[in-house]
PDB file of N, CA and C in Angstrom:
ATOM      1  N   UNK A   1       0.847  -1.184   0.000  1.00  0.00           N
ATOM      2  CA  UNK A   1       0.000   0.000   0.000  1.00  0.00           C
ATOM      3  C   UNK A   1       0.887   1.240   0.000  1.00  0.00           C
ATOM      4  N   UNK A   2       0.476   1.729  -0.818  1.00  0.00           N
ATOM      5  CA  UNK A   2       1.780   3.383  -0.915  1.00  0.00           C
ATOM      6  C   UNK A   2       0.452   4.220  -0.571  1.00  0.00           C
ATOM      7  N   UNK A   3       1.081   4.897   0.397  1.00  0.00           N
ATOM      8  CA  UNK A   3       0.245   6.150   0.768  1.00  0.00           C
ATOM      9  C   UNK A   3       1.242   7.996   0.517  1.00  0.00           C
ATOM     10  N   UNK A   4       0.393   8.646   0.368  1.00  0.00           N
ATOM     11  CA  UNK A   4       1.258  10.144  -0.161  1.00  0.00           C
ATOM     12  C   UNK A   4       0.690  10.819   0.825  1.00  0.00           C
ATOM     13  N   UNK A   5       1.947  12.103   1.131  1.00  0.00           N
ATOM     14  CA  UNK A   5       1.598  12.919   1.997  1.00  0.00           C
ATOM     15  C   UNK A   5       0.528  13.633   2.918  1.00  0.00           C
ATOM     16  N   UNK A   6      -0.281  14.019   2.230  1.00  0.00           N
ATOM     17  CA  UNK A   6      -1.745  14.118   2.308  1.00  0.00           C
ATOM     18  C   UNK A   6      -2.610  13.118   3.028  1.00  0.00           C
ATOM     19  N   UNK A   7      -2.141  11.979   2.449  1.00  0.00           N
ATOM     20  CA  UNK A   7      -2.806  11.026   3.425  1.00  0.00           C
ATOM     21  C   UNK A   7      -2.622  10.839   4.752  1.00  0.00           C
ATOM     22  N   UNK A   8      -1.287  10.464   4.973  1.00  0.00           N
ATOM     23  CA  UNK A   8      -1.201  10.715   6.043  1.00  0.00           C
ATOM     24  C   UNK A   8      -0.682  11.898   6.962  1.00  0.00           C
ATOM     25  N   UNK A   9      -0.728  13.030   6.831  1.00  0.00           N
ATOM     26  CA  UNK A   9      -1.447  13.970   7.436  1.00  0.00           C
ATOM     27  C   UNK A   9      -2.918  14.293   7.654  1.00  0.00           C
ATOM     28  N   UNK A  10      -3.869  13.832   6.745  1.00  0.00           N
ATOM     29  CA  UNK A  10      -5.233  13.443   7.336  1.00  0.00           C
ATOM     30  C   UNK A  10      -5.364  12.427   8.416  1.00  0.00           C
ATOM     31  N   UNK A  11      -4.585  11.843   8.272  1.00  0.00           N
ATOM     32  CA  UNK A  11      -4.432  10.219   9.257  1.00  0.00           C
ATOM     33  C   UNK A  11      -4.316  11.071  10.802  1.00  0.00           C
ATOM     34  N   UNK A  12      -2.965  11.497   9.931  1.00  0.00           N
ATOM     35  CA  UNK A  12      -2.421  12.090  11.648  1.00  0.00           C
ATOM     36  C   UNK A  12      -3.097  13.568  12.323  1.00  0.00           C
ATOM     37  N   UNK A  13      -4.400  13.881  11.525  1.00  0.00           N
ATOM     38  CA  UNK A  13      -4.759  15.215  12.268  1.00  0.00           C
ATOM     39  C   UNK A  13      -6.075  14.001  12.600  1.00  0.00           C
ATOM     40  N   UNK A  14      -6.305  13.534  11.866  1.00  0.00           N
ATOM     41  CA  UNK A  14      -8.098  12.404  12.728  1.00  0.00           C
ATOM     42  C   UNK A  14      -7.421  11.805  14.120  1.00  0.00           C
ATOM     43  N   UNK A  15      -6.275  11.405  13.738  1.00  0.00           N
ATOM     44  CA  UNK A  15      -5.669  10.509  15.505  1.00  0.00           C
ATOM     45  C   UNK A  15      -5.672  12.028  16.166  1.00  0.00           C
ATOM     46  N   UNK A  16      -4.972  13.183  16.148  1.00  0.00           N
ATOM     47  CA  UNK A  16      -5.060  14.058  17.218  1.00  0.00           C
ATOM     48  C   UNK A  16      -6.403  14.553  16.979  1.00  0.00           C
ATOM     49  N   UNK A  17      -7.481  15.234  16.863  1.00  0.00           N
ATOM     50  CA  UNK A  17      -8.522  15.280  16.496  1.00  0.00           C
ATOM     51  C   UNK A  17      -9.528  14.479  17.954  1.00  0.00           C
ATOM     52  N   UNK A  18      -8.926  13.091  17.765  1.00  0.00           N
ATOM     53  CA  UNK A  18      -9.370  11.716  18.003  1.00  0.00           C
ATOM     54  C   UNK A  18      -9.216  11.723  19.618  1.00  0.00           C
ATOM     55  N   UNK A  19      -7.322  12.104  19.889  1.00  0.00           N
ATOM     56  CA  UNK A  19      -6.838  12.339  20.968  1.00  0.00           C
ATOM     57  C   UNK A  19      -7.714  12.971  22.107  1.00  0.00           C
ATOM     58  N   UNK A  20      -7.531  14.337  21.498  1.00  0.00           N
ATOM     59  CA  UNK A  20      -8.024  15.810  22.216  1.00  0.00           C
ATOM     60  C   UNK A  20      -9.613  15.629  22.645  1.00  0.00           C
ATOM     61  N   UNK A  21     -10.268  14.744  21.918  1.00  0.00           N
ATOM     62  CA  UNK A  21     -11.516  14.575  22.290  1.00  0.00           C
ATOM     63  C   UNK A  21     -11.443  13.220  23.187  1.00  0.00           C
ATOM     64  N   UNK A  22     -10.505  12.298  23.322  1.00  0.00           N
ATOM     65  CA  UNK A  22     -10.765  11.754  24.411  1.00  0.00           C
ATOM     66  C   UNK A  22     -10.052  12.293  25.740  1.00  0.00           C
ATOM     67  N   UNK A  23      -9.333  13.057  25.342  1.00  0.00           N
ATOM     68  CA  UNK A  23      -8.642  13.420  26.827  1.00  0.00           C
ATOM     69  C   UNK A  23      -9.528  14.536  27.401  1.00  0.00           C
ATOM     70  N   UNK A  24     -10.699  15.171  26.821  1.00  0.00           N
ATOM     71  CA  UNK A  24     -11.043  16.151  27.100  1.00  0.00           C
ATOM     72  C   UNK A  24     -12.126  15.021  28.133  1.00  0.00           C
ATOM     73  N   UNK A  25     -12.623  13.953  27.506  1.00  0.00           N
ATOM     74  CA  UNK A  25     -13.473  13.209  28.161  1.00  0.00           C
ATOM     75  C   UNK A  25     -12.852  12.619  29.539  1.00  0.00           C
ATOM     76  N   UNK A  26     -11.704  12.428  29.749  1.00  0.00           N
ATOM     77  CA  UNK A  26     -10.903  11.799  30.790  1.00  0.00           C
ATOM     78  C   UNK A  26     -10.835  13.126  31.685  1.00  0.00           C
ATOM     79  N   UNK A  27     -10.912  14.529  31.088  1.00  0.00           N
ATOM     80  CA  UNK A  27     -10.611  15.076  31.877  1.00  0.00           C
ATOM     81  C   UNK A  27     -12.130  15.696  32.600  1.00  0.00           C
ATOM     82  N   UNK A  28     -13.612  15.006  31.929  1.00  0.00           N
ATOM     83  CA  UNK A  28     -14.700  15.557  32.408  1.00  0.00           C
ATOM     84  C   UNK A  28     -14.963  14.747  33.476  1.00  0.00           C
ATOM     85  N   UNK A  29     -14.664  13.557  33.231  1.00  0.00           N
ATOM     86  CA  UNK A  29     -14.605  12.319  34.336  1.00  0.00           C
ATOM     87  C   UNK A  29     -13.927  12.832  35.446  1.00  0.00           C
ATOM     88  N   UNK A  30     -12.589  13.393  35.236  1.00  0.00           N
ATOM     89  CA  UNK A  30     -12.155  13.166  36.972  1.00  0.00           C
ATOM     90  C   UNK A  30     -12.600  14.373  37.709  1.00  0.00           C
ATOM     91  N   UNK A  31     -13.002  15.643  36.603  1.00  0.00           N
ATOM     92  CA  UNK A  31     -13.607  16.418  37.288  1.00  0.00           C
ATOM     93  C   UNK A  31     -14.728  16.522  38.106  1.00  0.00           C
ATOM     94  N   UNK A  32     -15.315  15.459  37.605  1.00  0.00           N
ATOM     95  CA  UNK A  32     -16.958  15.051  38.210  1.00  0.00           C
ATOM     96  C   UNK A  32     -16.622  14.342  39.362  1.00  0.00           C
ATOM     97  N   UNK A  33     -15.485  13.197  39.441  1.00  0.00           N
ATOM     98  CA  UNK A  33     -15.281  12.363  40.253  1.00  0.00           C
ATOM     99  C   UNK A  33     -14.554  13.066  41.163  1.00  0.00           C
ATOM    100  N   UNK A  34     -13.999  14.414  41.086  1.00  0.00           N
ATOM    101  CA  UNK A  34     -13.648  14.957  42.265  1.00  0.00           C
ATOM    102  C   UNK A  34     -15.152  16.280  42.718  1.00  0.00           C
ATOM    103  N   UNK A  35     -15.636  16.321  41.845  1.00  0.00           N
ATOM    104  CA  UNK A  35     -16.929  17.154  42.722  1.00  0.00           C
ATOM    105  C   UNK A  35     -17.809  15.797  43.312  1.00  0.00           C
ATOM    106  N   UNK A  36     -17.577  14.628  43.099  1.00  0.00           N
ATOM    107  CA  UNK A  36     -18.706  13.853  43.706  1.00  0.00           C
ATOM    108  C   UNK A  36     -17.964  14.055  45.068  1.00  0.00           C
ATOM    109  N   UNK A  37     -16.721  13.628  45.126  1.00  0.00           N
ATOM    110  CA  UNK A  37     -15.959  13.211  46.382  1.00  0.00           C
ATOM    111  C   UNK A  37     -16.338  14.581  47.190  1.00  0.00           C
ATOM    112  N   UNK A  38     -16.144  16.224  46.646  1.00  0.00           N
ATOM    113  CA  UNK A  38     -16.189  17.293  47.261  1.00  0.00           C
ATOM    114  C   UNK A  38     -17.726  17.190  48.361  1.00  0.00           C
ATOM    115  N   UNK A  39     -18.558  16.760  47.255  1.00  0.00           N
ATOM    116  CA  UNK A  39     -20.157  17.025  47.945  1.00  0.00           C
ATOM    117  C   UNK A  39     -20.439  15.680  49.090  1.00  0.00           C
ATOM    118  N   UNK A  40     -19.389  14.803  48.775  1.00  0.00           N
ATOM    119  CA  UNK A  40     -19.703  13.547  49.668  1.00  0.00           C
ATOM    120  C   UNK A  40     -19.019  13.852  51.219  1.00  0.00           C
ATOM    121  N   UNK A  41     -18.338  14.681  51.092  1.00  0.00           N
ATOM    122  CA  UNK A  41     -17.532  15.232  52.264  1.00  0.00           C
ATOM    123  C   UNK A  41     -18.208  16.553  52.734  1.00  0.00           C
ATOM    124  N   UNK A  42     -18.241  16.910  52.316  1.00  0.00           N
ATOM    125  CA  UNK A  42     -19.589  18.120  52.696  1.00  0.00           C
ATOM    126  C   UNK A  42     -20.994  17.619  53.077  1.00  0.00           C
ATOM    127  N   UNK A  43     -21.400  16.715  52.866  1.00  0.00           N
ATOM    128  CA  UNK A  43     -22.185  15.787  53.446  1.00  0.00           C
ATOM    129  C   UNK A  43     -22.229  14.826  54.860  1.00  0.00           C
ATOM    130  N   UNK A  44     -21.162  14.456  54.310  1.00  0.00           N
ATOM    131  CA  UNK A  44     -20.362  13.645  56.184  1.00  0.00           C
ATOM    132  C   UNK A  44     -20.089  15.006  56.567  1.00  0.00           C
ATOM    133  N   UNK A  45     -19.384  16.417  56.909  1.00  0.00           N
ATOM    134  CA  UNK A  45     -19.071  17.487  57.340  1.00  0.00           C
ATOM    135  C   UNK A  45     -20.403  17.881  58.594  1.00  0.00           C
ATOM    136  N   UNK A  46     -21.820  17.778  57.628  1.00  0.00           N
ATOM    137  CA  UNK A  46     -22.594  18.487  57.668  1.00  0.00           C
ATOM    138  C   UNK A  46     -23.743  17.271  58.835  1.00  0.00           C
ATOM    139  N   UNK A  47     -23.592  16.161  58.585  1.00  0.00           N
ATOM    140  CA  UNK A  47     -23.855  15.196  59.698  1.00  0.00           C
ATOM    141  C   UNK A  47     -23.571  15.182  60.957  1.00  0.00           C
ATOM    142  N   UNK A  48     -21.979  15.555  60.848  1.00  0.00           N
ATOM    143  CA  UNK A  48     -21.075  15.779  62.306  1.00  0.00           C
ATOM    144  C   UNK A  48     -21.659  16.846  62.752  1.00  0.00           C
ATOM    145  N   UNK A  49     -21.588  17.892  62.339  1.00  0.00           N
ATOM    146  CA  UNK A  49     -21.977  19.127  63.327  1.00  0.00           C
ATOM    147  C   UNK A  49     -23.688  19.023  63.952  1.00  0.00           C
TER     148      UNK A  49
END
């Protein structure tokens, strides 16, 4: 298979493209997973007193 320039620079902007949208997802995840932890502690906080 011979591929030309073009090609793969389409290749390689769909993989980053590809990237950036999953890391953006990894990064909605831990954000959530640290506001769950925030409100779960503010919760036990709010028991104690």
């Amino acid at each position: 298979m011979v591929t030309n320039y073009d090609e793969i620079m389409k290749e390689e902007n769909t993989s980053a493209k590809l990237a950036r949208k999953e890391d953006a997802e990894e990064l909605r995840k831990i954000e959530e997973e640290e506001r769950q932890e925030r409100l779960r502690r503010q919760a036990k906080k709010r028991k104690l007193l």
